[in-house]
Protein backbone atom coordinates (compact mmCIF):
# COMPACT_ATOMS: atom_id res chain seq x y z
CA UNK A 1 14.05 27.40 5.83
CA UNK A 2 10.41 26.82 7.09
CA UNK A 3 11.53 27.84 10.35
CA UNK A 4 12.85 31.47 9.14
CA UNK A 5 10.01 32.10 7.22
CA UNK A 6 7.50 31.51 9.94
CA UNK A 7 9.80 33.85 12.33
CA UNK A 8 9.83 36.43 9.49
CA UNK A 9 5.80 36.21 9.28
CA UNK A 10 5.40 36.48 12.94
CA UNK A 11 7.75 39.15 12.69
CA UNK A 12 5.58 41.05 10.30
CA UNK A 13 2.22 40.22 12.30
CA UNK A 14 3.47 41.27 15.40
CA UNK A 15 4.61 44.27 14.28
CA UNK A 16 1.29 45.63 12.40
CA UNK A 17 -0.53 44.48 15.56
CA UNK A 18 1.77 46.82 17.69
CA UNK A 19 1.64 49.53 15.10
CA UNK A 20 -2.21 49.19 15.00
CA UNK A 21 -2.46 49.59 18.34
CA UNK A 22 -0.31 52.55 19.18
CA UNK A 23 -2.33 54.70 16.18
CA UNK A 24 -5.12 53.63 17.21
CA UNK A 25 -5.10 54.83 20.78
CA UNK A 26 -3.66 57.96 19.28
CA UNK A 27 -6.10 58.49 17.43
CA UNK A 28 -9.00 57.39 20.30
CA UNK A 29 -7.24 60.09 22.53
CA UNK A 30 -7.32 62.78 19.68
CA UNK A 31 -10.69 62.56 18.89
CA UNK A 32 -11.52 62.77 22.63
CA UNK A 33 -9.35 65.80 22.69
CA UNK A 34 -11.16 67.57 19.95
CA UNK A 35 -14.90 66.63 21.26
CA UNK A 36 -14.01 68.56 24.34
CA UNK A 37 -12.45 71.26 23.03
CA UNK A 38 -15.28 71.56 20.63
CA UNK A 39 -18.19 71.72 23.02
CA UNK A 40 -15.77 74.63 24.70
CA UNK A 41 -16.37 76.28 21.77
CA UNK A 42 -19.49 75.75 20.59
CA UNK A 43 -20.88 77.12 24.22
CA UNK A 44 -18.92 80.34 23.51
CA UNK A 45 -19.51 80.82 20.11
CA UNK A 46 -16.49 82.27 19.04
CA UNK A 47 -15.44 83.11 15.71
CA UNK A 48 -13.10 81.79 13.04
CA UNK A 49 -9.34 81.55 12.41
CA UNK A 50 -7.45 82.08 15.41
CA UNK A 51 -6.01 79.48 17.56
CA UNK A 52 -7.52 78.04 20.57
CA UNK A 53 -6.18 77.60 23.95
CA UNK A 54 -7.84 75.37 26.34
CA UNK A 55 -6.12 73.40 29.93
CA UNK A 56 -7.53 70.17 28.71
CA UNK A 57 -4.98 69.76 25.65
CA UNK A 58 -1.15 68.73 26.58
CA UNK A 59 1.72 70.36 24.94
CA UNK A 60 1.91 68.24 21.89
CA UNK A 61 -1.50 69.54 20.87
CA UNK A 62 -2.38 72.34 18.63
CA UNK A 63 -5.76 73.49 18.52
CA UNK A 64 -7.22 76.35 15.90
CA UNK A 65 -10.25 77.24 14.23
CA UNK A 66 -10.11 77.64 10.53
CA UNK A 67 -12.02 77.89 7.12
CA UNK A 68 -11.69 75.10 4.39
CA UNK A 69 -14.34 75.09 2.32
CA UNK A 70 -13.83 72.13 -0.26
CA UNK A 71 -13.62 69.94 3.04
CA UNK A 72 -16.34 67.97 3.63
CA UNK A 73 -18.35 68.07 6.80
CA UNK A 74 -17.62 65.24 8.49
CA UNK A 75 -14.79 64.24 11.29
CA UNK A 76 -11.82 63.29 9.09
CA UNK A 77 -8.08 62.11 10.63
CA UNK A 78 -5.16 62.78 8.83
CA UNK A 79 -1.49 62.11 9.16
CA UNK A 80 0.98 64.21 7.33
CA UNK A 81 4.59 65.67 7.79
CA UNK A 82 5.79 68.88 8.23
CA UNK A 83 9.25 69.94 8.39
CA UNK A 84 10.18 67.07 8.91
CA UNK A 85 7.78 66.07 11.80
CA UNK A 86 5.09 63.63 11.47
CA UNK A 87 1.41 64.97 12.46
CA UNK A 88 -1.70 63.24 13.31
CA UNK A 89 -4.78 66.21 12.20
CA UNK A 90 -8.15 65.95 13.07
CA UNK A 91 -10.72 68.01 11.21
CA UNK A 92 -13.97 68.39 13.46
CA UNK A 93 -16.87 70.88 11.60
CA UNK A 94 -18.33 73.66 13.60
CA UNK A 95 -21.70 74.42 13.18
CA UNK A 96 -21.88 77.92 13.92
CA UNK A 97 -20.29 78.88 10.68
CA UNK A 98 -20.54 76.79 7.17
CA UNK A 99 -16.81 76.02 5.92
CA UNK A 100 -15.58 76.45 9.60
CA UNK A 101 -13.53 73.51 11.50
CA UNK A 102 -12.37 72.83 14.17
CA UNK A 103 -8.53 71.77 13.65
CA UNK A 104 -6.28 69.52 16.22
CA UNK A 105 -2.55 69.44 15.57
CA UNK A 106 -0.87 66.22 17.40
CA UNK A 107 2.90 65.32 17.23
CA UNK A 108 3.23 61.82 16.73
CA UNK A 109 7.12 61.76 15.83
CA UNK A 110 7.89 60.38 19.37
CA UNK A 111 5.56 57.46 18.46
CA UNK A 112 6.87 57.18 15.03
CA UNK A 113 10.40 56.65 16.12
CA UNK A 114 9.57 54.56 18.61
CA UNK A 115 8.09 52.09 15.63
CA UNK A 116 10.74 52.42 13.81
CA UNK A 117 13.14 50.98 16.74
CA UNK A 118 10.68 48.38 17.34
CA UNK A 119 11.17 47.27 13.64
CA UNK A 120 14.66 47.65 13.38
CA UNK A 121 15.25 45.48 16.98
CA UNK A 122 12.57 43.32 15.26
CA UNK A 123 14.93 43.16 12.37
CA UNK A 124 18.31 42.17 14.06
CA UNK A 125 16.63 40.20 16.21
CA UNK A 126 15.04 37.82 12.85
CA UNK A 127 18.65 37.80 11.26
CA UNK A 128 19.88 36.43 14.31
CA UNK A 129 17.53 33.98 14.91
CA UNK A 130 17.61 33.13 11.25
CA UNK A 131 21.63 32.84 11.65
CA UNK A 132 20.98 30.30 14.47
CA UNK A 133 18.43 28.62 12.86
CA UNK A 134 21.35 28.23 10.41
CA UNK A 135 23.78 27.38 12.61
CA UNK A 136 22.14 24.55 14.53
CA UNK A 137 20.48 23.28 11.45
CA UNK A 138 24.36 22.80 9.69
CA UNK A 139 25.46 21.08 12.83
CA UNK A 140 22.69 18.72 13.41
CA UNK A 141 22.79 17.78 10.04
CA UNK A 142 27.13 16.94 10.81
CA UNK A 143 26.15 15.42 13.77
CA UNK A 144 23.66 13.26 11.95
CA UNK A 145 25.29 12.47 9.06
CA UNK A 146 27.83 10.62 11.00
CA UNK A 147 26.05 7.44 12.05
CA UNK A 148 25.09 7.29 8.58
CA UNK A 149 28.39 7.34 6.65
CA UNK A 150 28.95 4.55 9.56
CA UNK A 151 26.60 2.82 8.47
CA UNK A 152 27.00 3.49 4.71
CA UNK A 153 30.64 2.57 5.00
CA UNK A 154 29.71 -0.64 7.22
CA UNK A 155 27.22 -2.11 4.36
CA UNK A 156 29.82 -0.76 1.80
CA UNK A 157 32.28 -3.20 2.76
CA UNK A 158 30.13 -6.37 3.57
CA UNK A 159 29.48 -9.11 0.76
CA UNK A 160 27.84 -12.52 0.90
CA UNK A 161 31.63 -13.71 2.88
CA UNK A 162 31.15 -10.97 5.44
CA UNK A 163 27.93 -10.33 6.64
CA UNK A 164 28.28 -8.74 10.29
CA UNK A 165 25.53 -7.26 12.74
CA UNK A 166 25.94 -3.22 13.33
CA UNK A 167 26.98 -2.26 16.93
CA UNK A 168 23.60 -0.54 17.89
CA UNK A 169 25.06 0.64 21.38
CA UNK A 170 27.35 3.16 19.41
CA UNK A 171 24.65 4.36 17.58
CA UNK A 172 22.96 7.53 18.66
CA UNK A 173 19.56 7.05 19.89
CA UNK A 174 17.55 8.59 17.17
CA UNK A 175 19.04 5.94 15.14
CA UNK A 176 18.84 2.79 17.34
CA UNK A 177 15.69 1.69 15.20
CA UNK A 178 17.28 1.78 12.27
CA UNK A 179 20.78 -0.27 13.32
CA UNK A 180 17.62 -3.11 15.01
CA UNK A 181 16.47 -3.24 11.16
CA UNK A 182 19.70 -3.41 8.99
CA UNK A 183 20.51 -6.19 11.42
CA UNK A 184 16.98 -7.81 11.15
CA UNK A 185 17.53 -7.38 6.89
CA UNK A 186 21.36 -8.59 7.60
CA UNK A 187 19.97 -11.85 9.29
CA UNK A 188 17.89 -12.71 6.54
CA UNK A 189 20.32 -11.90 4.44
CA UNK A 190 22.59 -14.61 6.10
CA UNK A 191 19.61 -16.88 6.22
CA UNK A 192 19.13 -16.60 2.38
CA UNK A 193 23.12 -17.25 1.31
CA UNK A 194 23.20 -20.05 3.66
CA UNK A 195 20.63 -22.03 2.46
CA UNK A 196 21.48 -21.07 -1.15
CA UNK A 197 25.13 -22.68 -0.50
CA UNK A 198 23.53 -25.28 0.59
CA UNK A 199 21.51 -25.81 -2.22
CA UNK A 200 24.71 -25.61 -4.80
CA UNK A 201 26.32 -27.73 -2.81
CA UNK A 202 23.20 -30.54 -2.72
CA UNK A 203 22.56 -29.76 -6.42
CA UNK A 204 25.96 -30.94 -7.28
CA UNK A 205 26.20 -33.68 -4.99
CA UNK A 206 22.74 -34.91 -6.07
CA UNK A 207 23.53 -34.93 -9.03
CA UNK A 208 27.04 -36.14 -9.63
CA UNK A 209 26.21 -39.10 -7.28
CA UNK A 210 23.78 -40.66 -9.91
CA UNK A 211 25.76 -39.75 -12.78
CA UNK A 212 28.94 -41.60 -11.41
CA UNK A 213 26.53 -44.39 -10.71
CA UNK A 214 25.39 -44.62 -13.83
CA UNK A 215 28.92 -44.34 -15.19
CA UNK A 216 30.20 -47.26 -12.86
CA UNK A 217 27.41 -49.26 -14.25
CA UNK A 218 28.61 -48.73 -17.72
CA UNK A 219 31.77 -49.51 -17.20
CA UNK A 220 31.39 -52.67 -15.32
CA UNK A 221 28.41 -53.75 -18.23
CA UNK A 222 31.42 -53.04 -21.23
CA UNK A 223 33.93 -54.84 -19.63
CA UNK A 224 33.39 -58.17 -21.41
CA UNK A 225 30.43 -59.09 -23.86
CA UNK A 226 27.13 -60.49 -21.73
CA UNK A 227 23.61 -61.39 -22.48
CA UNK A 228 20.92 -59.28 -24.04
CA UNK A 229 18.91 -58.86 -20.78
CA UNK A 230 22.05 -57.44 -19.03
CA UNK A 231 22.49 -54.70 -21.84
CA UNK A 232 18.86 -54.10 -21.19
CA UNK A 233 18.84 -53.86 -17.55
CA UNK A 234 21.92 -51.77 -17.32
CA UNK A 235 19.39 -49.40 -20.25
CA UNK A 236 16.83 -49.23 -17.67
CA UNK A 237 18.78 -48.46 -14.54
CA UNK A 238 20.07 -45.86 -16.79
CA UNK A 239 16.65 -44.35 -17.34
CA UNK A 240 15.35 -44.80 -14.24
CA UNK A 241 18.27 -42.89 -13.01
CA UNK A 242 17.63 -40.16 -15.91
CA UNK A 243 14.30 -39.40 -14.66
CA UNK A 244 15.07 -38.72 -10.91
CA UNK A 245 17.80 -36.07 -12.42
CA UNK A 246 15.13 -34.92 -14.68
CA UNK A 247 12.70 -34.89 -11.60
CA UNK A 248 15.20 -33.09 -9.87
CA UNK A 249 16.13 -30.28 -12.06
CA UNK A 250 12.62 -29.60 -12.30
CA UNK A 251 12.27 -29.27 -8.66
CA UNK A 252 14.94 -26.77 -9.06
CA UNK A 253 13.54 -24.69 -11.80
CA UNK A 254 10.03 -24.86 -9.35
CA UNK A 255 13.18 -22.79 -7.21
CA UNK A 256 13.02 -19.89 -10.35
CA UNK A 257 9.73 -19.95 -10.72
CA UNK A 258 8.84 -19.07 -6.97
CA UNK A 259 10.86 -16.69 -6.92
CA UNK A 260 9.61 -14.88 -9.79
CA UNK A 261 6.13 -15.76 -8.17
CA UNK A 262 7.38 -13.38 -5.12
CA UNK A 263 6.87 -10.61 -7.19
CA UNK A 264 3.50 -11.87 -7.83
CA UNK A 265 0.91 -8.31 -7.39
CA UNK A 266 -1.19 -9.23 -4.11
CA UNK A 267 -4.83 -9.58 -5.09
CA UNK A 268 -8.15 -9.79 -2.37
CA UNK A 269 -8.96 -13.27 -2.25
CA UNK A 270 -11.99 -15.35 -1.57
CA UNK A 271 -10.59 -17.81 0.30
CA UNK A 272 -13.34 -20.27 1.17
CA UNK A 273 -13.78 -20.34 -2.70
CA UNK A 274 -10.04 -20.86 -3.38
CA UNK A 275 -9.77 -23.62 -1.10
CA UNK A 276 -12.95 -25.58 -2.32
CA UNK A 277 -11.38 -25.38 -5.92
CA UNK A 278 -8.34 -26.46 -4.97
CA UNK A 279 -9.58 -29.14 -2.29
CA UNK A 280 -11.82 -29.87 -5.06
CA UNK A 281 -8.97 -31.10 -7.56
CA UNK A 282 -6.98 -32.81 -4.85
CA UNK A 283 -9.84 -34.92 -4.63
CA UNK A 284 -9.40 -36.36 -7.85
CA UNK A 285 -6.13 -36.86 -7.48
CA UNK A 286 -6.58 -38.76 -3.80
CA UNK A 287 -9.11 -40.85 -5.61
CA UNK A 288 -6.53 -42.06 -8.68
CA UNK A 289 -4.50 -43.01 -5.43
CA UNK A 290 -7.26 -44.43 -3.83
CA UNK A 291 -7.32 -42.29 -0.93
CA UNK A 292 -10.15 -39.94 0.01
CA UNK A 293 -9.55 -36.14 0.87
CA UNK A 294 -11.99 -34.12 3.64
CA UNK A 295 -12.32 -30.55 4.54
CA UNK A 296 -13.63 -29.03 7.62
CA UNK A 297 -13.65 -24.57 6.87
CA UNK A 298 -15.56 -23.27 9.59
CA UNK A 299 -16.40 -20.05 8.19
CA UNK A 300 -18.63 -19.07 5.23
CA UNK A 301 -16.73 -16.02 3.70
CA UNK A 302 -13.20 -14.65 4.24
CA UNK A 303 -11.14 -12.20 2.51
CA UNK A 304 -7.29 -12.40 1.80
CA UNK A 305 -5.14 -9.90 0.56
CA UNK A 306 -2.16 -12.08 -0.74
CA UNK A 307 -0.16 -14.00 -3.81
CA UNK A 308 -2.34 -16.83 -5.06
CA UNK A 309 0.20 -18.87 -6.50
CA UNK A 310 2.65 -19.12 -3.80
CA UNK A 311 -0.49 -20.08 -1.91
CA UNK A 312 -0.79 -22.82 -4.04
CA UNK A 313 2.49 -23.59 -4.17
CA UNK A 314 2.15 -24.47 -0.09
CA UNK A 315 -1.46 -26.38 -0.31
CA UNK A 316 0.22 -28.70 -3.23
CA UNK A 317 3.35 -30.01 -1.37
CA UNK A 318 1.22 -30.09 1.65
CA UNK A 319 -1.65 -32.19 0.34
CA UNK A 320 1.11 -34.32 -1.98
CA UNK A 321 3.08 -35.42 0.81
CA UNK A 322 0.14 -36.00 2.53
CA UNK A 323 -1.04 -38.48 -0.11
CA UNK A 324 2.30 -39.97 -0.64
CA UNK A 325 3.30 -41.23 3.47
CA UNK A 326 -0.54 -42.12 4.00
CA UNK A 327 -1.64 -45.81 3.14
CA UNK A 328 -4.52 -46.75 0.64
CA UNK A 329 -7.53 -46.51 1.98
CA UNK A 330 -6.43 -43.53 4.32
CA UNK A 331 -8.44 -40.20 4.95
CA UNK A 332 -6.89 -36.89 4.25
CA UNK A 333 -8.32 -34.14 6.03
CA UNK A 334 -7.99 -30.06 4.90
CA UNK A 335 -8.87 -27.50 8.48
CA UNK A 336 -9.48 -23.65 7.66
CA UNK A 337 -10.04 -21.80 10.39
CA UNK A 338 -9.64 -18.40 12.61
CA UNK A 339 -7.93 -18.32 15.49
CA UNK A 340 -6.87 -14.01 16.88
CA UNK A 341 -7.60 -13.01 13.32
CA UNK A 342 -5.23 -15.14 11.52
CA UNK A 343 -6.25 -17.74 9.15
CA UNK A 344 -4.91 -20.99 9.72
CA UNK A 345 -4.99 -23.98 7.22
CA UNK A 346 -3.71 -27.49 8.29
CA UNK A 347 -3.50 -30.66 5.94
CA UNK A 348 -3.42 -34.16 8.41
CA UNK A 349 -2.58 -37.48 6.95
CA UNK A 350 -2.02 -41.16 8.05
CA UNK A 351 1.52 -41.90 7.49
CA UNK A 352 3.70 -42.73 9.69
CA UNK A 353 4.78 -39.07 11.16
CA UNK A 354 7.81 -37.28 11.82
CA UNK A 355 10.93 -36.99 13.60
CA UNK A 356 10.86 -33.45 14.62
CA UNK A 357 13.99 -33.11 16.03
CA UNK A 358 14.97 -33.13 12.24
CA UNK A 359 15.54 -30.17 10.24
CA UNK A 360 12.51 -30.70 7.34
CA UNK A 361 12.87 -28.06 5.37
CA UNK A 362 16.34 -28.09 5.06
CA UNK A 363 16.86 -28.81 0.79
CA UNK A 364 17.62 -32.17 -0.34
CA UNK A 365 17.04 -33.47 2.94
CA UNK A 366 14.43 -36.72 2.40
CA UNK A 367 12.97 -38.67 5.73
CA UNK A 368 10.47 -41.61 5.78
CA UNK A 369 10.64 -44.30 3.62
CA UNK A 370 9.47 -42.46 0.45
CA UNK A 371 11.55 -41.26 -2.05
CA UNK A 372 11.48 -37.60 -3.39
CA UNK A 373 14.16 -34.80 -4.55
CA UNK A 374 13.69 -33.47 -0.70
CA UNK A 375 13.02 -29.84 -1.94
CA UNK A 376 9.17 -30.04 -1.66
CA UNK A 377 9.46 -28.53 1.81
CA UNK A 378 12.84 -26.50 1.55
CA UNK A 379 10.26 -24.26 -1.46
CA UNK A 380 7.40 -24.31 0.41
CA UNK A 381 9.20 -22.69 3.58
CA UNK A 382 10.54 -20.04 0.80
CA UNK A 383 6.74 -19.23 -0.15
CA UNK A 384 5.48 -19.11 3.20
CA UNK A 385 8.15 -16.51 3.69
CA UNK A 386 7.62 -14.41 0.72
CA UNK A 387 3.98 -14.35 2.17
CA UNK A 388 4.95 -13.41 5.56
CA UNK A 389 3.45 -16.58 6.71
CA UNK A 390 4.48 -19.50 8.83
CA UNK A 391 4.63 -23.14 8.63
CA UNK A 392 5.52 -26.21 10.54
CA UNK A 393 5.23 -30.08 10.48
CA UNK A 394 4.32 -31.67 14.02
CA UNK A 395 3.11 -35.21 14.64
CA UNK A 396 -0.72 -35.80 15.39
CA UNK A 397 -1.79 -36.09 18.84
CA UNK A 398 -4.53 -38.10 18.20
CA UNK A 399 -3.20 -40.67 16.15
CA UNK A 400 -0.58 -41.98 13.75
CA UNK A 401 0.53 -39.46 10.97
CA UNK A 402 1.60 -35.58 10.81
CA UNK A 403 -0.15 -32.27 10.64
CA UNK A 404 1.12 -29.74 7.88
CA UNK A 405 0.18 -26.10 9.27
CA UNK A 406 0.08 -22.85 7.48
CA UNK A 407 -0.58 -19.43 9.77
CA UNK A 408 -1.57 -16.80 7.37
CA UNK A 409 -0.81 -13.12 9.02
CA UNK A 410 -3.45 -10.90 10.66
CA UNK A 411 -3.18 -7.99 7.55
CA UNK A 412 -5.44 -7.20 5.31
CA UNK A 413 -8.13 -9.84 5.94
CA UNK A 414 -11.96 -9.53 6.33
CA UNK A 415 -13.95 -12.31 8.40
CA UNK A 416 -17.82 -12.77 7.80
């Protein structure tokens, strides 16, 4: 439609300009005409109405001297028809006599017609353009809807069960982009029901594997009468049981909460300010542990634009597994630095490292000798994701322990 319009309007330009023009020279030439037939006639003197003859005018030009006395005296053009002929008049006063002009007749009906075929080709040539435009614009749009009912029908038919990457190489080019996305979203996609199956799958085995412990315990305590101190300690291996299932669930309604967290509204944040607060807290809690926490930022002021409490959510597990594989006595230290405009914060302890051949932050997976619901990591990896941010677990090169690293991306940060 904006295409038409904008031929239409060119249309109507370039026709005006051509009509323009053509008057215009007629009107240049007419004038020209009468200035020399009027000197003619002023060197002769020759009185009024009759008609003129003179070698310089062509055919198509009338020349006469007449008497109109409500004219005024100045040059005037005028166009007119008559019988049926259009006529470009000039009225040029003479001098000798008051009321007495000099009047040239042109026929301009050649010139006329000649715009009037220019307009009407102008015409069929716009409706047949337009009709083009039309055409081409119908069959591109068939052409392009295609790949997308493809496409439309392929995600129409897949569920968590089948999840399959679109064949980019039948795709047209235009729309090779999009097939690399859908299969970038379909990946992640995969990613996310896998580990949620196996998160079901470890929340009911984690759990039913205490309960039928706890059951067996029972059952083997109430099958003959026994001292009070067995009743008691089959009691407390009960609730110490009942509190790793009720440390559990709440590691799994942490899983709720992050994810509501993910749709947390970015804010700018002072980072060196953040971490101090939070390193500042962590202290106290490495001291009740009697460990002692350090932090090396090495800049004075930088700027975030991200979710604060999935941020949190990462420093927390990072700093409490810290405290939890390193000995008493030991020295946590908390790195913030800069490295090709991303902000990277690393938490090193000294426990006794990490296989990293292992999958850590697969859910209810536990490693070392400390115990734990083994989702500390598998939510912390979700965070870092909903942040667009990466982290991994490596042993220290320097000596015994690991190094917990965050990489913050590039976007929407200011250094100073």
């Amino acid at each position: 439609m904006a295409s038409a319009t904008l031929i239409v309007l060119f249309s109507v330009i370039l026709h005006q300009t051509i009509k323009t023009s053509i008057y215009e020279n007629l009107t240049n030439t007419l004038i020209n005409y009468t200035t020399t037939v009027e000197n003619s006639i002023q060197a002769k003197k020759i009185t009024c109405n009759y008609n003129v003859v003179h070698s310089y005018l062509p055919n198509d030009v009338q020349a006469s001297i007449e008497l109109h006395p409500l004219r005024r005296r100045t040059l005037e053009l005028v166009q007119s028809t008559k019988n049926g002929t259009k006529q470009l008049i000039a009225y040029m006063p003479l001098w000798f006599q008051n009321d007495a002009f000099l009047v040239l007749t042109q026929d301009i009906s050649s010139a006329n017609e000649m715009l009037n075929r220019i307009l009407r080709d102008m015409i069929l040539i716009n409706l047949s353009a337009i009709f083009l435009i039309l055409f081409y614009a119908l069959f591109l749009s068939r052409m392009l809807l295609v790949p997308i009912k493809i496409l439309a029908s392929k995600l129409g038919k897949m569920n968590e069960g089948f999840l399959r990457p679109v064949e980019t190489n039948t795709l047209p080019e235009e729309f090779i982009p999009l097939g690399i996305g859908l299969n970038r979203f379909i990946d992640r996609i995969q990613t996310f029901v896998k580990y949620q199956k196996e998160l079901f799958i470890g929340i009911a085995h984690e759990l039913k594997t205490p309960l039928a412990v706890m059951k067996t315990k029972n059952e083997v305590t109430l099958l003959k009468p026994r001292e009070k101190e067995r009743y008691i300690e089959a009691l407390r291996s009960n609730i110490d049981t009942i509190n790793e299932m009720n440390s559990m669930i709440g590691s799994i309604l942490e899983i709720g909460r992050q994810e509501g967290a993910q749709f947390e509204e970015p804010v700018l944040l002072d980072v060196v300010k953040f971490l101090q607060k939070r390193i500042n807290d962590f202290k106290i809690l490495a001291h009740q542990e009697e460990r002692k926490i350090v932090e090396d930022i090495s800049f004075k002021t930088f700027f975030l634009n991200t979710q604060p409490t999935l941020l949190i959510h990462i420093l927390q597990n990072f700093v409490q597994n810290a405290l939890k594989f390193s000995p008493k006595g030991a020295t946590i230290e908390i790195k913030a630095f800069v490295l090709n405009g991303s902000l990277h914060i690393e938490v090193y302890d000294e426990g006794e490292g990490v296989d990293e051949s292992k999958d850590l932050f697969a859910p209810f997976k536990r490693y070392g000798s400390k115990s734990g619901t083994g989702l500390g990591l598998f939510l912390a990896k979700g965070a870092a994701d909903a942040l667009g941010a990466h982290i991994g677990i490596t042993n220290r090169s320097d000596s015994n322990g690991a190094v917990a690293k965050l990489v913050m991306p590039s976007q929407n940060q200011s250094l100073y």
